[in-house]
N, C-alpha and C. Protein backbone atom coordinates (compact mmCIF):
# COMPACT_ATOMS: atom_id res chain seq x y z
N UNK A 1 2.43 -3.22 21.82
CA UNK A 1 3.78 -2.70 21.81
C UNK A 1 4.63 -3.59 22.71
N UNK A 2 5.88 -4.16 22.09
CA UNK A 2 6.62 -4.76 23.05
C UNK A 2 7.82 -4.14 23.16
N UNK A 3 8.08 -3.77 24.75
CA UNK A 3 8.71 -3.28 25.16
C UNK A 3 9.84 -4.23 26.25
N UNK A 4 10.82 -3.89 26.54
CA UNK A 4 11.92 -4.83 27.32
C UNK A 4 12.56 -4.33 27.67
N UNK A 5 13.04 -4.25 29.14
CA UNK A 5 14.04 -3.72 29.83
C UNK A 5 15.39 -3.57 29.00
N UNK A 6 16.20 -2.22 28.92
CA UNK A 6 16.77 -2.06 28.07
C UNK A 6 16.62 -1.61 26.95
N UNK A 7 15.96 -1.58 26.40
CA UNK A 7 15.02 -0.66 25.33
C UNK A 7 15.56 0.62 25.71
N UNK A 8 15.80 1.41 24.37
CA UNK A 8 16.17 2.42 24.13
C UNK A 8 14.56 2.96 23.47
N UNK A 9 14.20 4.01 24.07
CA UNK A 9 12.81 4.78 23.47
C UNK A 9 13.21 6.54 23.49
N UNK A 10 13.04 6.55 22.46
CA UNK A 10 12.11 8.68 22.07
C UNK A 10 10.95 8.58 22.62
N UNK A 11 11.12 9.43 23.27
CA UNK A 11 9.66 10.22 23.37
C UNK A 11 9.21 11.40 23.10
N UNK A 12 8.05 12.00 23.21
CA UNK A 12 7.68 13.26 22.63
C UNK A 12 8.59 14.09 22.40
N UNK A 13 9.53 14.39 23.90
CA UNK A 13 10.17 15.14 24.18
C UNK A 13 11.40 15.39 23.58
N UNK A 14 11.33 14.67 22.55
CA UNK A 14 12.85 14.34 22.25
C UNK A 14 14.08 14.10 22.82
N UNK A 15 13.39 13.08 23.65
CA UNK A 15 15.17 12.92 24.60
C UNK A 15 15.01 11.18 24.30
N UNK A 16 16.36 10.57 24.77
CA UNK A 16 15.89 9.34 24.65
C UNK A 16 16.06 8.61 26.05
N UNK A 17 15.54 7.23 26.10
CA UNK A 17 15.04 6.77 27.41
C UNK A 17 15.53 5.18 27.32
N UNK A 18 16.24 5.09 28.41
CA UNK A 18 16.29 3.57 28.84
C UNK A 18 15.24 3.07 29.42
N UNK A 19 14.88 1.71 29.04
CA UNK A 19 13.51 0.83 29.86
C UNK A 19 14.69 0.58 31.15
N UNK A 20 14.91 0.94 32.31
CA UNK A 20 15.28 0.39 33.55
C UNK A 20 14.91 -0.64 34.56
N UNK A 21 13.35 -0.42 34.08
CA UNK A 21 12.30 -1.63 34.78
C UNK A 21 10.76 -1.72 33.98
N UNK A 22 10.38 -2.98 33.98
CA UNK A 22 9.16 -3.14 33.41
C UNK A 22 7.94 -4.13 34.42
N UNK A 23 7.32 -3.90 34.90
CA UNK A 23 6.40 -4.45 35.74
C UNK A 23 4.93 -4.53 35.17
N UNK A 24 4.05 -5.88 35.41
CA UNK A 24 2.58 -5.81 35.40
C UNK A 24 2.01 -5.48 37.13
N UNK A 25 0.92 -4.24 36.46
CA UNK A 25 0.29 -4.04 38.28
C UNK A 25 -0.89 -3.42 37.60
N UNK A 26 -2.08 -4.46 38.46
CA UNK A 26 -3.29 -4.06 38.40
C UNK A 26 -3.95 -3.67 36.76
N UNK A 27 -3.31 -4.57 36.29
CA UNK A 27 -4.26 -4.70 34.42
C UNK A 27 -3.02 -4.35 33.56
N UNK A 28 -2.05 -3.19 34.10
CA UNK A 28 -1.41 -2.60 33.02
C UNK A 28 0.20 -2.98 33.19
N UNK A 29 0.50 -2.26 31.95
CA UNK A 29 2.29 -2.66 32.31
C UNK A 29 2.98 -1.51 32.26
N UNK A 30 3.90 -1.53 33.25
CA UNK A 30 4.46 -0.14 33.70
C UNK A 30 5.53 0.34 33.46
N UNK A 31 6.47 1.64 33.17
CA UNK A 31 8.02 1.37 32.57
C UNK A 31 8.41 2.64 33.52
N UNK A 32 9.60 2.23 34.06
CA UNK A 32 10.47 3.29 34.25
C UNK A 32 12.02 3.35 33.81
N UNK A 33 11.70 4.61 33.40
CA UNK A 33 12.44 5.17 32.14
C UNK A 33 13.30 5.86 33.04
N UNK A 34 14.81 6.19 32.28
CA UNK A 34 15.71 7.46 32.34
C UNK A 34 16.31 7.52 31.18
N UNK A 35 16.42 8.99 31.29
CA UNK A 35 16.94 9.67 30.29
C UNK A 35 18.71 9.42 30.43
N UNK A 36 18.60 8.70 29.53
CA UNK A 36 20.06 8.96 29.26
C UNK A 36 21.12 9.82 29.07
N UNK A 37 20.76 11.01 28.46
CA UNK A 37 21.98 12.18 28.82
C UNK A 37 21.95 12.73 30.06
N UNK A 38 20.34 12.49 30.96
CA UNK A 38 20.43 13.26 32.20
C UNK A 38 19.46 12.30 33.64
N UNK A 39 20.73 11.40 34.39
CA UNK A 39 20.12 10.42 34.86
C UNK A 39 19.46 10.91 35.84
N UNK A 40 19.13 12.47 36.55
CA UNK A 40 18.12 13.08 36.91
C UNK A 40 16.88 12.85 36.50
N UNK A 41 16.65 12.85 35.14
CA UNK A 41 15.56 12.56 34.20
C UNK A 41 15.22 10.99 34.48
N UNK A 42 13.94 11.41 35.11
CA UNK A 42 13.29 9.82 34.96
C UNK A 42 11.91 10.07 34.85
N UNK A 43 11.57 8.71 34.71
CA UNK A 43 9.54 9.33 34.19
C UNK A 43 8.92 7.25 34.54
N UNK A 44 7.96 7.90 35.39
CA UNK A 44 7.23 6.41 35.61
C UNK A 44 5.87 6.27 34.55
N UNK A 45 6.08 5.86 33.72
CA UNK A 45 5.00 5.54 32.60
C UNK A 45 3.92 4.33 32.71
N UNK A 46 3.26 4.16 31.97
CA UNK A 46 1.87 2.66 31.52
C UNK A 46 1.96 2.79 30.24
N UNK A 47 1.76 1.80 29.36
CA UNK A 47 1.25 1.27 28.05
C UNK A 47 0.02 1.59 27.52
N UNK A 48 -0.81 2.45 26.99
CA UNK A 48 -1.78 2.32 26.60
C UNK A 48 -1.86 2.26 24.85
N UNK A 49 -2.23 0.77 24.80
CA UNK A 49 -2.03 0.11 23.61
C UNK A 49 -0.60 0.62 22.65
N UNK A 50 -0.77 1.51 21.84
CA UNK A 50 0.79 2.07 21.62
C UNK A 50 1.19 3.42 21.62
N UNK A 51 0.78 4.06 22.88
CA UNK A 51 1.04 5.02 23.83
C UNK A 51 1.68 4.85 24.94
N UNK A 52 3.05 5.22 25.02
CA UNK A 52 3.46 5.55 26.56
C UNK A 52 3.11 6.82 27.31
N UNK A 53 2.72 6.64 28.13
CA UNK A 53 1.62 7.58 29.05
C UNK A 53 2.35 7.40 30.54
N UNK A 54 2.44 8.87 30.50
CA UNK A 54 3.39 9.61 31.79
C UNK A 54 2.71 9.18 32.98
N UNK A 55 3.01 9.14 33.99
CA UNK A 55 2.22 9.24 35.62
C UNK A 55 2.56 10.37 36.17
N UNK A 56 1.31 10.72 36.62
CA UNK A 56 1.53 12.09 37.27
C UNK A 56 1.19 12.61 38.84
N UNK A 57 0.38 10.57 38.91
CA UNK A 57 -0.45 10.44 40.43
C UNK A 57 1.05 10.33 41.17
N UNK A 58 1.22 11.11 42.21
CA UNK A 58 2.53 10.75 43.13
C UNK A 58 2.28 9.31 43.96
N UNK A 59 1.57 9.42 44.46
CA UNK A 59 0.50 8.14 45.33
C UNK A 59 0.90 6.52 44.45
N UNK A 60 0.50 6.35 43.11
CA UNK A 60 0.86 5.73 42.15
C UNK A 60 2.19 5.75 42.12
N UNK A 61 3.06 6.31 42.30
CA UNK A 61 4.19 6.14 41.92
C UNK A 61 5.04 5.46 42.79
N UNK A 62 4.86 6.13 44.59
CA UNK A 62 5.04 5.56 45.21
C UNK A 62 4.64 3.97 45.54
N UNK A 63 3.65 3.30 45.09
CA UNK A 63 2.83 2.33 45.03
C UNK A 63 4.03 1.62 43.95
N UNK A 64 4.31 2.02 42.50
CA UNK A 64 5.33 1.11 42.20
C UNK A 64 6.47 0.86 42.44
N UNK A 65 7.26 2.19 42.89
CA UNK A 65 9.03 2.51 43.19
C UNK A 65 9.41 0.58 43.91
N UNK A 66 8.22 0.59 44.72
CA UNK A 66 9.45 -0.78 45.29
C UNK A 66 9.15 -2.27 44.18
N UNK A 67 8.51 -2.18 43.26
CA UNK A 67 7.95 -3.02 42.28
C UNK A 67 8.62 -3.11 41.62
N UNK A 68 9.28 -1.75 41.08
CA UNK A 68 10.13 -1.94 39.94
C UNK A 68 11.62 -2.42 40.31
N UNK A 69 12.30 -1.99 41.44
CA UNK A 69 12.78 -2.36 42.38
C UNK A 69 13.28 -3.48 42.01
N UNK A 70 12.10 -3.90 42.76
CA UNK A 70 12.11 -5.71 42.97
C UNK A 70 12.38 -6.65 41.60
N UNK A 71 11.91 -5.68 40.50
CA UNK A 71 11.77 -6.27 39.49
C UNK A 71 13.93 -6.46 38.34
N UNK A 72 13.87 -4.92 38.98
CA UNK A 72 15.34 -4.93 38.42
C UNK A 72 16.31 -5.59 39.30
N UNK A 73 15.91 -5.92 40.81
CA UNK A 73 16.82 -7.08 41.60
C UNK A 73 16.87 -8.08 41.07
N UNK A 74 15.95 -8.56 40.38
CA UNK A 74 15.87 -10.03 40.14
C UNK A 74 16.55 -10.23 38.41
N UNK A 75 16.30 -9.05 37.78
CA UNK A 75 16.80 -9.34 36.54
C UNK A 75 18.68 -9.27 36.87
N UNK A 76 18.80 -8.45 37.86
CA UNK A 76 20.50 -8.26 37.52
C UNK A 76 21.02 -9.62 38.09
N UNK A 77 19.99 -10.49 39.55
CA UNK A 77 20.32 -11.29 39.69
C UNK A 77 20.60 -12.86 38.75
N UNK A 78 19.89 -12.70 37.81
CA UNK A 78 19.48 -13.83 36.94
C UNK A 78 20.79 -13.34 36.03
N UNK A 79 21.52 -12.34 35.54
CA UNK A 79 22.58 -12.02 34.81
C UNK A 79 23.88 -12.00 36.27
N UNK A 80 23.62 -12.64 37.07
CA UNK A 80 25.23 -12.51 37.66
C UNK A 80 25.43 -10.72 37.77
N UNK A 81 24.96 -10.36 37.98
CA UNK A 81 25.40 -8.81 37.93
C UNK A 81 25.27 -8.22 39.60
């Protein structure tokens, strides 16, 4: 599944989701999402083959927050933004 920051995705839930950040850590590739009608709504996901799969480890999550971070600094930087 190829996925790219910016990406518009459905999920189960029927809501839909911006890719905000996309990171590789430790084998897999990671997405954090928000919901677009409700930027409360966010969800730190992995790829499994063509499954997006929720995180639910808090520990994990904390472990990416500054990854993805880092990852969307550098993209807004590379766009002048």
């Amino acid at each position: 599944m190829n996925i790219s920051i910016k990406d518009i995705l459905s999920l189960d839930d029927n809501k839909k989701y911006v890719v905000v950040s996309k990171i590789y850590y430790d084998g897999k590739d990671y997405l954090y999402l928000v919901d677009i009608d409700d930027n409360d709504n966010l969800k730190f996901c992995y790829l499994d083959q063509d499954e997006i799969v929720e995180i639910s480890d808090k520990e994990l999550n904390t472990r990416l927050l500054p990854l993805f971070f880092g990852k969307v600094k550098n993209v807004l930087k590379e766009e002048n933004i």
